[in-house]
PDB file of N, CA and C in Angstrom:
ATOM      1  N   UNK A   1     -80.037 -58.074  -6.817  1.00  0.00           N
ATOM      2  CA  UNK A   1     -79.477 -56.851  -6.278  1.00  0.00           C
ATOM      3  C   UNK A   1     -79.425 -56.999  -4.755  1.00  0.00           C
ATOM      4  N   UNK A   2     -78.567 -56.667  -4.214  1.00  0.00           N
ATOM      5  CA  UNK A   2     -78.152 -56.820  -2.498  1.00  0.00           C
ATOM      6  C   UNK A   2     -78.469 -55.418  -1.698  1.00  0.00           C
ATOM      7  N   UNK A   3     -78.615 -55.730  -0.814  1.00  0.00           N
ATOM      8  CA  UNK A   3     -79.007 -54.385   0.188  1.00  0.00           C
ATOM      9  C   UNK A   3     -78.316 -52.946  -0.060  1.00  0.00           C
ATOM     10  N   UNK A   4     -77.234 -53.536   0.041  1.00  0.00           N
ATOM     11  CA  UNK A   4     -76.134 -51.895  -0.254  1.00  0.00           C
ATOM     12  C   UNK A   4     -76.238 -51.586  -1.615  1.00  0.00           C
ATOM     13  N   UNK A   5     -76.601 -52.502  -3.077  1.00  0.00           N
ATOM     14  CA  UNK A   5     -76.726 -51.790  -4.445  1.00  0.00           C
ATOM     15  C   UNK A   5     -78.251 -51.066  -3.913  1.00  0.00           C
ATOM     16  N   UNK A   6     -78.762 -51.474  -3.305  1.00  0.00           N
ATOM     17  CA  UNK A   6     -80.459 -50.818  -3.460  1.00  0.00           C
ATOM     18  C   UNK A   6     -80.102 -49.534  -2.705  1.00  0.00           C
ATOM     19  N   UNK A   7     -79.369 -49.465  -1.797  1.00  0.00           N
ATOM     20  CA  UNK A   7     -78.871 -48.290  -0.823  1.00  0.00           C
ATOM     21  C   UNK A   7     -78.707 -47.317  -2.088  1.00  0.00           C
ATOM     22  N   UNK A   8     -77.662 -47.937  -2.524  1.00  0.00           N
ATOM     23  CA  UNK A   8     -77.009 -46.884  -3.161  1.00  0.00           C
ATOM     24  C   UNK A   8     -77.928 -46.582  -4.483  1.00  0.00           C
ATOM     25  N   UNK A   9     -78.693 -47.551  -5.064  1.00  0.00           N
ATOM     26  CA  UNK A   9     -79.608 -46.669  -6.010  1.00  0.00           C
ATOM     27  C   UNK A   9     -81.204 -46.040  -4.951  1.00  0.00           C
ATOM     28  N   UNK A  10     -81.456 -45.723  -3.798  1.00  0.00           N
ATOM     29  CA  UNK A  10     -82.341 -45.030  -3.398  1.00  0.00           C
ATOM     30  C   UNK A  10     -81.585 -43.327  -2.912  1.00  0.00           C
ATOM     31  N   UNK A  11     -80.078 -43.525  -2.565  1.00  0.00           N
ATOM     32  CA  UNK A  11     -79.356 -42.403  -2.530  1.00  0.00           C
ATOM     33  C   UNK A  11     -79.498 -41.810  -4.019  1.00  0.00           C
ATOM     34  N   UNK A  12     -79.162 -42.217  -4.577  1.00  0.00           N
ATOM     35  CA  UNK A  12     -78.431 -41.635  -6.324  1.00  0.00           C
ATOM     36  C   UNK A  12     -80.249 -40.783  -6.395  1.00  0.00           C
ATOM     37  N   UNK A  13     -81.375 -41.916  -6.366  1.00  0.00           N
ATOM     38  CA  UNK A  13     -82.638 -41.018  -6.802  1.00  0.00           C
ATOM     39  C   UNK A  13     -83.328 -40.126  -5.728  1.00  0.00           C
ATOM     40  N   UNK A  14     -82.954 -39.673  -4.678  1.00  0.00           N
ATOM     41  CA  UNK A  14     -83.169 -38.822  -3.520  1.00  0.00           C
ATOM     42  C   UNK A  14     -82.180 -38.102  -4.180  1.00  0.00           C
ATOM     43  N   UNK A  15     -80.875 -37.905  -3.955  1.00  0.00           N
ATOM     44  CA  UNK A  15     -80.141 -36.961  -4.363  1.00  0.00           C
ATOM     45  C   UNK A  15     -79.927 -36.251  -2.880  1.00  0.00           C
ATOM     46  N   UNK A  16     -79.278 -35.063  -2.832  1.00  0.00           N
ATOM     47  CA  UNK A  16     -78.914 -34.700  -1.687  1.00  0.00           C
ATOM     48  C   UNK A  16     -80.009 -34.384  -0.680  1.00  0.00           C
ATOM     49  N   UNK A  17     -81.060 -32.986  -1.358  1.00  0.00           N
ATOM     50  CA  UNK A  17     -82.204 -31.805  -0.643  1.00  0.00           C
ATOM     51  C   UNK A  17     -83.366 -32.592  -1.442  1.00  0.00           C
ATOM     52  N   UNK A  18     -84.334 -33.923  -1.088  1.00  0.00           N
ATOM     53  CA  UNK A  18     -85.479 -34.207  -2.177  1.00  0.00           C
ATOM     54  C   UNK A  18     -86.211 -33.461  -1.529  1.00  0.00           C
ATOM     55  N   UNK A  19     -87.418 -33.350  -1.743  1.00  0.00           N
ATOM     56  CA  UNK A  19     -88.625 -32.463  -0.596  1.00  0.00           C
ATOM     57  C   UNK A  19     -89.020 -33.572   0.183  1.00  0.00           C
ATOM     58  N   UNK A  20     -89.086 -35.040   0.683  1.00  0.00           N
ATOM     59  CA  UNK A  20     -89.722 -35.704   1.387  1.00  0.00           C
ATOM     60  C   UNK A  20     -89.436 -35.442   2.763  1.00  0.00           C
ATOM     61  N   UNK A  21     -88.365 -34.421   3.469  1.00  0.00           N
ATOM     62  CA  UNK A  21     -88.714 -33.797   4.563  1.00  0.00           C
ATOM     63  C   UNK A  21     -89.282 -35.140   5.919  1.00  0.00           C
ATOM     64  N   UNK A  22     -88.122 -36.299   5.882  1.00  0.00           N
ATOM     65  CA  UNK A  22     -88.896 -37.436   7.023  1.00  0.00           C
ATOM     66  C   UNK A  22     -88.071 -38.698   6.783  1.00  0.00           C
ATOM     67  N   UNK A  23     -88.441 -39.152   8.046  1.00  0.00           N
ATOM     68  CA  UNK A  23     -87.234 -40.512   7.802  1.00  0.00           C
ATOM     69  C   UNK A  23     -88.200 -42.128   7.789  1.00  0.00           C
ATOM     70  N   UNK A  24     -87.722 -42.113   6.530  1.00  0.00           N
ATOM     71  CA  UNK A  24     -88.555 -43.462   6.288  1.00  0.00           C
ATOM     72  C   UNK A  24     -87.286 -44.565   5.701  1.00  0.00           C
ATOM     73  N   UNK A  25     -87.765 -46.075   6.734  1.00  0.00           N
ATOM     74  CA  UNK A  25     -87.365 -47.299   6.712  1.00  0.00           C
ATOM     75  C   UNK A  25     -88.105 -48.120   5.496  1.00  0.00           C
ATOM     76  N   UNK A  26     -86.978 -49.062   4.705  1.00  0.00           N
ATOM     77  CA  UNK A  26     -87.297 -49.628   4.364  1.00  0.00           C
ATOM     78  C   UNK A  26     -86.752 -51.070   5.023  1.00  0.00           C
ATOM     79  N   UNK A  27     -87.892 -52.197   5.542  1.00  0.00           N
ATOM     80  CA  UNK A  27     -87.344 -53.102   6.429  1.00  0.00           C
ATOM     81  C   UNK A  27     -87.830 -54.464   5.310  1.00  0.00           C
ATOM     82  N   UNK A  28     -86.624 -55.179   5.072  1.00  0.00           N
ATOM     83  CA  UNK A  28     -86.531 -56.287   4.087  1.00  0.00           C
ATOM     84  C   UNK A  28     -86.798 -57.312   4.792  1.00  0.00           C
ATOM     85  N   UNK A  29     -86.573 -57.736   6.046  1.00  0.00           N
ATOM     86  CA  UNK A  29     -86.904 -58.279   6.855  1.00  0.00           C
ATOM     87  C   UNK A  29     -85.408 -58.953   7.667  1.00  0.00           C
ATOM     88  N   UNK A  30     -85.254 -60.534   7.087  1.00  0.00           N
ATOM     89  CA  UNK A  30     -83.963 -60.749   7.834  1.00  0.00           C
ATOM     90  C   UNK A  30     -82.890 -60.770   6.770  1.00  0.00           C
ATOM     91  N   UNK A  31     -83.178 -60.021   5.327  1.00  0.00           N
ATOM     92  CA  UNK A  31     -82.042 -59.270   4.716  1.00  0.00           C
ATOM     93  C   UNK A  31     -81.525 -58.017   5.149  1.00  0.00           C
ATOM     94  N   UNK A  32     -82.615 -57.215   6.298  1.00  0.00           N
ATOM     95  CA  UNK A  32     -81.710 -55.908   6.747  1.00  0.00           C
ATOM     96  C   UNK A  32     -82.524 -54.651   6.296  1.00  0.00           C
ATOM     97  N   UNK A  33     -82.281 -53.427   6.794  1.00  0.00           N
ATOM     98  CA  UNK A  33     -82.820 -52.373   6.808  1.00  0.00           C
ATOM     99  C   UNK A  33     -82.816 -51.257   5.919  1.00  0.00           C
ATOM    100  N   UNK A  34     -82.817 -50.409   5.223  1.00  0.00           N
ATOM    101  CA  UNK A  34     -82.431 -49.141   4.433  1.00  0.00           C
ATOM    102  C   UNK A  34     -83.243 -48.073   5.403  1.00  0.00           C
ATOM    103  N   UNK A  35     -82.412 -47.441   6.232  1.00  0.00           N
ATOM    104  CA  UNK A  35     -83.142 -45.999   6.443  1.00  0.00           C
ATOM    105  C   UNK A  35     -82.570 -44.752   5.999  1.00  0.00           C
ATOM    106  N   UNK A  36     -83.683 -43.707   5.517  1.00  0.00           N
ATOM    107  CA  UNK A  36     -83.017 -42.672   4.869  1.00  0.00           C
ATOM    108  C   UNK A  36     -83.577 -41.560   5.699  1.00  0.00           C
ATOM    109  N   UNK A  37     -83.075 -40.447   6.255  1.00  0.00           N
ATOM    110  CA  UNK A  37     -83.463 -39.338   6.754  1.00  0.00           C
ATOM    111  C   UNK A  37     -83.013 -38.360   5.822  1.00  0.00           C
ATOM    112  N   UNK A  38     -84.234 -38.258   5.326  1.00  0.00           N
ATOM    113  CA  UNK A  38     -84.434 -37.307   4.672  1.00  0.00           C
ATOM    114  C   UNK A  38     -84.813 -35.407   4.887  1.00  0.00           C
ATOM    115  N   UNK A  39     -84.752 -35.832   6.710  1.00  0.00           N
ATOM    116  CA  UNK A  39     -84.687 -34.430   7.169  1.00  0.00           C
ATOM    117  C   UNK A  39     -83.444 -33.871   7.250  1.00  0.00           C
ATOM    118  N   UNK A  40     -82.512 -34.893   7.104  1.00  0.00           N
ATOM    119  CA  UNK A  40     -81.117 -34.084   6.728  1.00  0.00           C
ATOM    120  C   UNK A  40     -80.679 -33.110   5.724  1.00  0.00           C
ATOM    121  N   UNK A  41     -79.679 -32.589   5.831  1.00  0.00           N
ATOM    122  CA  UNK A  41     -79.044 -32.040   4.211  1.00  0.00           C
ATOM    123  C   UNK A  41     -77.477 -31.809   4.631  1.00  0.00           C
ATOM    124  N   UNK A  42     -76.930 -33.181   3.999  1.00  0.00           N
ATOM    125  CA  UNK A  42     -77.406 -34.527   2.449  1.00  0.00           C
ATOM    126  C   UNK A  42     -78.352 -35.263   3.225  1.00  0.00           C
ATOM    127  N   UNK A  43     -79.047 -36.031   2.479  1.00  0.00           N
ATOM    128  CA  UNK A  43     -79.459 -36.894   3.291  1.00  0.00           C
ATOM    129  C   UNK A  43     -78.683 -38.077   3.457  1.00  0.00           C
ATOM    130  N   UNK A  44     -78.827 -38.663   4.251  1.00  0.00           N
ATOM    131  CA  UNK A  44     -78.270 -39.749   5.078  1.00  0.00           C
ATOM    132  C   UNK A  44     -79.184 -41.031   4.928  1.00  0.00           C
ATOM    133  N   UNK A  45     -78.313 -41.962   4.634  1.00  0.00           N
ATOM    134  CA  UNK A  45     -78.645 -43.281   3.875  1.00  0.00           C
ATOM    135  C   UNK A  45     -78.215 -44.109   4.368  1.00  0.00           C
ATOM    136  N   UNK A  46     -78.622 -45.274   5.537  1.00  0.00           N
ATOM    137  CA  UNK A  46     -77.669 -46.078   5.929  1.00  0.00           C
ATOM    138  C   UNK A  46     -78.244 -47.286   6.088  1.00  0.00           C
ATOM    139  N   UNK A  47     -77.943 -48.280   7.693  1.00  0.00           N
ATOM    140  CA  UNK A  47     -78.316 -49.642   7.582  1.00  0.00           C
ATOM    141  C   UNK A  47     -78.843 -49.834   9.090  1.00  0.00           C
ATOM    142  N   UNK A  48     -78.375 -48.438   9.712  1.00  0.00           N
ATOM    143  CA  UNK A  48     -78.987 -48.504  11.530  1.00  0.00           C
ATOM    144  C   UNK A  48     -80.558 -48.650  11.886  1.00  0.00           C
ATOM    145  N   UNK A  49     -81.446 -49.723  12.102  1.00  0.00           N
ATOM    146  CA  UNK A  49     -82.112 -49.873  12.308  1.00  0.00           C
ATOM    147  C   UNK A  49     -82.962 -48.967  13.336  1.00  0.00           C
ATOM    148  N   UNK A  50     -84.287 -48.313  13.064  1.00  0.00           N
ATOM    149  CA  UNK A  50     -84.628 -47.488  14.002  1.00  0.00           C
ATOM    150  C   UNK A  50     -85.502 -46.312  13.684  1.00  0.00           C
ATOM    151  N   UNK A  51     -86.386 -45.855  14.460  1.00  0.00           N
ATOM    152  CA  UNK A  51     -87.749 -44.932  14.378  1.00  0.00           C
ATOM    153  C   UNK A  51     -87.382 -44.745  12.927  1.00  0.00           C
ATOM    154  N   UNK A  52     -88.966 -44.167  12.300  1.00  0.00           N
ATOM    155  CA  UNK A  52     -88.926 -43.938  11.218  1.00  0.00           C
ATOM    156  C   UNK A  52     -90.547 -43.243  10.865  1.00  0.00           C
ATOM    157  N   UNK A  53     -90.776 -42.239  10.374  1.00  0.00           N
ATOM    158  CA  UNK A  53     -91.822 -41.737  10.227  1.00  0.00           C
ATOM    159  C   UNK A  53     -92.692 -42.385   9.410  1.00  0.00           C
ATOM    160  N   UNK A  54     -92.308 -43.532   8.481  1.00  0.00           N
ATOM    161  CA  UNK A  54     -92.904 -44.469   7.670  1.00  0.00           C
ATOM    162  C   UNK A  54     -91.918 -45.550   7.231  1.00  0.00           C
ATOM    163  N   UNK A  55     -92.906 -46.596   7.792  1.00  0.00           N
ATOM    164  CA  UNK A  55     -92.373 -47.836   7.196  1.00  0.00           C
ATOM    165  C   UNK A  55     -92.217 -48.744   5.972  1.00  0.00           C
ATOM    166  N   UNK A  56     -91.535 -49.037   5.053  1.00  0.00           N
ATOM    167  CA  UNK A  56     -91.979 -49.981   3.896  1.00  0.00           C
ATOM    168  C   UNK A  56     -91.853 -51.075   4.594  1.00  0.00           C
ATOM    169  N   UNK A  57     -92.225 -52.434   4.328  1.00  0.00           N
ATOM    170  CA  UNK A  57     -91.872 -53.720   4.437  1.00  0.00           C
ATOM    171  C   UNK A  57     -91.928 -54.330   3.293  1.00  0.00           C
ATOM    172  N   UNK A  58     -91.105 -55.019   3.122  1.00  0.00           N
ATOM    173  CA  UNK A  58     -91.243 -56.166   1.533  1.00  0.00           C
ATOM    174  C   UNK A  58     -89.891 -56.953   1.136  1.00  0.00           C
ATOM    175  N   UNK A  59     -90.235 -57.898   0.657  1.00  0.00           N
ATOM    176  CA  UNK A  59     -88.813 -58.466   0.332  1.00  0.00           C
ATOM    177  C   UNK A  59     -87.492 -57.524  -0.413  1.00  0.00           C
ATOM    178  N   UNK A  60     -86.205 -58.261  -0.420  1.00  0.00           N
ATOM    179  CA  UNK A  60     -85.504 -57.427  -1.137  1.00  0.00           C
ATOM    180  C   UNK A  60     -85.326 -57.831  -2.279  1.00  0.00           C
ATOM    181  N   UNK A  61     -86.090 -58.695  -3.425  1.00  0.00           N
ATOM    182  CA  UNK A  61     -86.280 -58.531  -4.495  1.00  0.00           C
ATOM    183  C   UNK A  61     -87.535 -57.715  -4.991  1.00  0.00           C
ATOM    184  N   UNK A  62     -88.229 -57.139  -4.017  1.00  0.00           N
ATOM    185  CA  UNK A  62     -89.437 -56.953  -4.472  1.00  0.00           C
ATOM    186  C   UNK A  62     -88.752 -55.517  -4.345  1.00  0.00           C
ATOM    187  N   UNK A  63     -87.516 -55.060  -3.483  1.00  0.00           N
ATOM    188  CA  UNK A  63     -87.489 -53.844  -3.191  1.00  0.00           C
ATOM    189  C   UNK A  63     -86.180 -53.430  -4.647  1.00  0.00           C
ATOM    190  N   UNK A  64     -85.538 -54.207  -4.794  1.00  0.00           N
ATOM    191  CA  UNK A  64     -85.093 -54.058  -6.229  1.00  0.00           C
ATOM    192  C   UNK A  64     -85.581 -54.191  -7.102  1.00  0.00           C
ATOM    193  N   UNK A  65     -86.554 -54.823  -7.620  1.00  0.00           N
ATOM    194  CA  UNK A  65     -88.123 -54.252  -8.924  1.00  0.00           C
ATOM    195  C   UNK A  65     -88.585 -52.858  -8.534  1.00  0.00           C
ATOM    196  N   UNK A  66     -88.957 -52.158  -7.329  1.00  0.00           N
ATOM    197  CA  UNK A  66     -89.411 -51.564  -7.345  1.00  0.00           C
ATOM    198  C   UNK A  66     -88.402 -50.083  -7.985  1.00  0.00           C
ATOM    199  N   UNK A  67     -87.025 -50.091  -7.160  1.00  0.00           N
ATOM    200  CA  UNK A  67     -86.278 -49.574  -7.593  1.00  0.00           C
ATOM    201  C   UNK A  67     -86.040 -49.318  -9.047  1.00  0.00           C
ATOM    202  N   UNK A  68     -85.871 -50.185  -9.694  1.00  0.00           N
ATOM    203  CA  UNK A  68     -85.630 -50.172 -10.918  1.00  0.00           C
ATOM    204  C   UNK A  68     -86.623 -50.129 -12.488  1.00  0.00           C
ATOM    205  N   UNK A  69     -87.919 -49.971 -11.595  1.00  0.00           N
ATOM    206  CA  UNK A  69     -89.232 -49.777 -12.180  1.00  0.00           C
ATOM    207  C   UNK A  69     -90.422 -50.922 -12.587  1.00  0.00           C
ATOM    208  N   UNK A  70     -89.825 -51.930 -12.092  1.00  0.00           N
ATOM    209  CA  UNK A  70     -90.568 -53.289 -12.674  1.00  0.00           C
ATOM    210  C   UNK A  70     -91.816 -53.767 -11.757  1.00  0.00           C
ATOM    211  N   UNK A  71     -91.585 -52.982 -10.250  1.00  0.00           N
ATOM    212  CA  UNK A  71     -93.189 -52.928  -9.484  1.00  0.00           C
ATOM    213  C   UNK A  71     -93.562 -51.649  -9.418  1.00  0.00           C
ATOM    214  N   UNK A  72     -95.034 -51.170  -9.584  1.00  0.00           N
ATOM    215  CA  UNK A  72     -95.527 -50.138  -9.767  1.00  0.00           C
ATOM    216  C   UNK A  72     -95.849 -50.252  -7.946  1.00  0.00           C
ATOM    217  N   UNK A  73     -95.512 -49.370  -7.357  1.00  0.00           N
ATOM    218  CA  UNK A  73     -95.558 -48.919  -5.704  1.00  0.00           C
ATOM    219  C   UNK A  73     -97.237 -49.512  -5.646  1.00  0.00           C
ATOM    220  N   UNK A  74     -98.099 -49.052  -6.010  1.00  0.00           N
ATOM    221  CA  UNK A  74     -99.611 -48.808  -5.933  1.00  0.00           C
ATOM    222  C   UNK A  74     -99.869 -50.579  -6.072  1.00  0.00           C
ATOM    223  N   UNK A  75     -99.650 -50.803  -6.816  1.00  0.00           N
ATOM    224  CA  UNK A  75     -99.796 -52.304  -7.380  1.00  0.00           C
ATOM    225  C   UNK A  75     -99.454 -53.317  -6.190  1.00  0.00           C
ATOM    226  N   UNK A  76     -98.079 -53.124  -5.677  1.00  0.00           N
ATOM    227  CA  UNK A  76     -97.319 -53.847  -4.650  1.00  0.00           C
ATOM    228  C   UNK A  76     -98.028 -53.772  -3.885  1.00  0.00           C
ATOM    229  N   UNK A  77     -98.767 -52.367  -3.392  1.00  0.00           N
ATOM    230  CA  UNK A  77     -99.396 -52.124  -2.244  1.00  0.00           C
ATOM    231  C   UNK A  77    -100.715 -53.177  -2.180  1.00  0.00           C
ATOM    232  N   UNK A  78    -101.316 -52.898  -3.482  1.00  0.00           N
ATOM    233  CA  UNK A  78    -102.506 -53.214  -3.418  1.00  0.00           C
ATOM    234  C   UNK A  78    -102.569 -55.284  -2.928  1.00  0.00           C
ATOM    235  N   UNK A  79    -101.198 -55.310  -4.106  1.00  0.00           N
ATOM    236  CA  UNK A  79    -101.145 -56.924  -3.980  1.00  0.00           C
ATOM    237  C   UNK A  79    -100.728 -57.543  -2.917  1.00  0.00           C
ATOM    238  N   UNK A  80    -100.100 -56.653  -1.475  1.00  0.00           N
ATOM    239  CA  UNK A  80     -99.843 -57.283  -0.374  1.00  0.00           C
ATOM    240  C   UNK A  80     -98.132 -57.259  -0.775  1.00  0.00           C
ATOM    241  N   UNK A  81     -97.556 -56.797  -1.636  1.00  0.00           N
ATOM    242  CA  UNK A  81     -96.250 -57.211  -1.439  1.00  0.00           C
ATOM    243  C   UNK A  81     -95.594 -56.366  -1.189  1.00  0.00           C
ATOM    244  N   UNK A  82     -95.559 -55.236  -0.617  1.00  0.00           N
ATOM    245  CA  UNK A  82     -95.678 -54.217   0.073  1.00  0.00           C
ATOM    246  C   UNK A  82     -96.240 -53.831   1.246  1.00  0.00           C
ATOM    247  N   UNK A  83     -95.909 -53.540   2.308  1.00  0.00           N
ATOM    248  CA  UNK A  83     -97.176 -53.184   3.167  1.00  0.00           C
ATOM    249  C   UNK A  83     -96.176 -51.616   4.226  1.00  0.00           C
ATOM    250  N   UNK A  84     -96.970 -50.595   4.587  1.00  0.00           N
ATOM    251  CA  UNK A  84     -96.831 -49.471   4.889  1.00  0.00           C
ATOM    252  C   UNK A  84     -97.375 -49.633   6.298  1.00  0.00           C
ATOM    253  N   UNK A  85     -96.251 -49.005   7.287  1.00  0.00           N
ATOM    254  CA  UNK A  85     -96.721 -48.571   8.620  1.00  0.00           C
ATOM    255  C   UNK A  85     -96.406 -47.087   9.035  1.00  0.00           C
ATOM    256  N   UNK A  86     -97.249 -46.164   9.507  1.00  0.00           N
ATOM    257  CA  UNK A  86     -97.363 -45.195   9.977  1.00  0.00           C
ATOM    258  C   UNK A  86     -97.638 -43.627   8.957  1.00  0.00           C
ATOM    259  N   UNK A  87     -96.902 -42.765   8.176  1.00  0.00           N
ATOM    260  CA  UNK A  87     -97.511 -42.079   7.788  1.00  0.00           C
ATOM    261  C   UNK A  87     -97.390 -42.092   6.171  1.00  0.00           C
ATOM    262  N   UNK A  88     -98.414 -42.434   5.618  1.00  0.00           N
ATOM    263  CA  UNK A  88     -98.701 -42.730   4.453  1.00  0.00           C
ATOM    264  C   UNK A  88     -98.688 -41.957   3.132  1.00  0.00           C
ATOM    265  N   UNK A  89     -98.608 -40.300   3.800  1.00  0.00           N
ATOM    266  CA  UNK A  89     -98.494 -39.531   3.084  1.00  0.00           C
ATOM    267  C   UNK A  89     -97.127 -39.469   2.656  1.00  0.00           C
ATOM    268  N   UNK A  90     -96.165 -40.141   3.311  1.00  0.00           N
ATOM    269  CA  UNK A  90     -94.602 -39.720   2.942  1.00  0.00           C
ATOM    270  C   UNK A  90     -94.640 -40.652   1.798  1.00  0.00           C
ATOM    271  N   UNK A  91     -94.849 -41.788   2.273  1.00  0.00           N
ATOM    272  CA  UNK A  91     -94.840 -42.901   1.226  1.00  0.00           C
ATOM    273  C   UNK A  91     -95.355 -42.617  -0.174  1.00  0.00           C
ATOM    274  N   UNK A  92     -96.409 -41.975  -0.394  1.00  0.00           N
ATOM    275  CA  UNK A  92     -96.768 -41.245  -1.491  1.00  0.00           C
ATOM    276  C   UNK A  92     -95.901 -39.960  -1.701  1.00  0.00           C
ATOM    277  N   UNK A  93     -94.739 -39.696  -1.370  1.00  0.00           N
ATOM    278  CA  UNK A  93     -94.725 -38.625  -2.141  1.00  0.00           C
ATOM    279  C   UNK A  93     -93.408 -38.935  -2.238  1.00  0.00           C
ATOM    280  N   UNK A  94     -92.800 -40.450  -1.445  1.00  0.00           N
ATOM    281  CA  UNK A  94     -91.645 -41.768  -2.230  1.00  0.00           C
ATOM    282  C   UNK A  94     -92.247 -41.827  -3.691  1.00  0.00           C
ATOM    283  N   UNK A  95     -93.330 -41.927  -3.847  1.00  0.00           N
ATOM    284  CA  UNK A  95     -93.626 -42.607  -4.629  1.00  0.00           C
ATOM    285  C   UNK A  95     -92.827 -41.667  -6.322  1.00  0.00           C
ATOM    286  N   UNK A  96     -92.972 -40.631  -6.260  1.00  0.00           N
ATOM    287  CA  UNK A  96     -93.292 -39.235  -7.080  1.00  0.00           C
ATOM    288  C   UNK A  96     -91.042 -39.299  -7.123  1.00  0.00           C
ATOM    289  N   UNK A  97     -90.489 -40.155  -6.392  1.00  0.00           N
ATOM    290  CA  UNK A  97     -89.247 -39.867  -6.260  1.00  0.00           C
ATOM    291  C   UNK A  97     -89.038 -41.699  -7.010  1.00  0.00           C
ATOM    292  N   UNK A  98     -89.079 -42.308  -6.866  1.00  0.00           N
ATOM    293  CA  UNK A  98     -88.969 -43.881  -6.785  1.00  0.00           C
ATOM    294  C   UNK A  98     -89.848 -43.829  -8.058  1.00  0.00           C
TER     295      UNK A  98
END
């Protein structure tokens, strides 16, 4: 799965109004960025690199398993293939959406 299918399946499961209320990056590294501001309404889903109230990092196969249910968020985390910068609470409540 390529950057823009993962785009477009983290849009489709946010949906327009989710409650996560914050703009969190997902940074694949030198495959490229997903940020979603989710303080918008719609929210806004794109590829502009930049602030973010929480960070994911992880590959972009690891970020298409996760998408599609085959890494459990908690698991990734725990195993390092995942790793979270700044507020952790958003990321958990990705989690409850993802």
């Amino acid at each position: 799965m390529d950057l823009l299918t993962c785009a477009e399946k983290i849009r489709l499961k946010l949906g327009e109004d989710s409650s996560l209320n914050a703009v969190l990056k997902f940074d694949c590294g030198s495959d490229g960025v997903i940020v979603v501001d989710a303080v918008q309404r719609p929210h806004i889903v794109d590829h502009l690199d930049r602030d973010a109230d929480c960070t994911v990092s992880l590959s972009l196969p690891d970020l298409a398993k996760l998408l599609v249910g085959e890494l459990n968020p908690v698991m990734g985390f725990m195993s390092g293939q995942l790793k979270l910068a700044g507020d952790m609470s958003i990321a958990m409540r990705l989690q409850k959406v993802v």
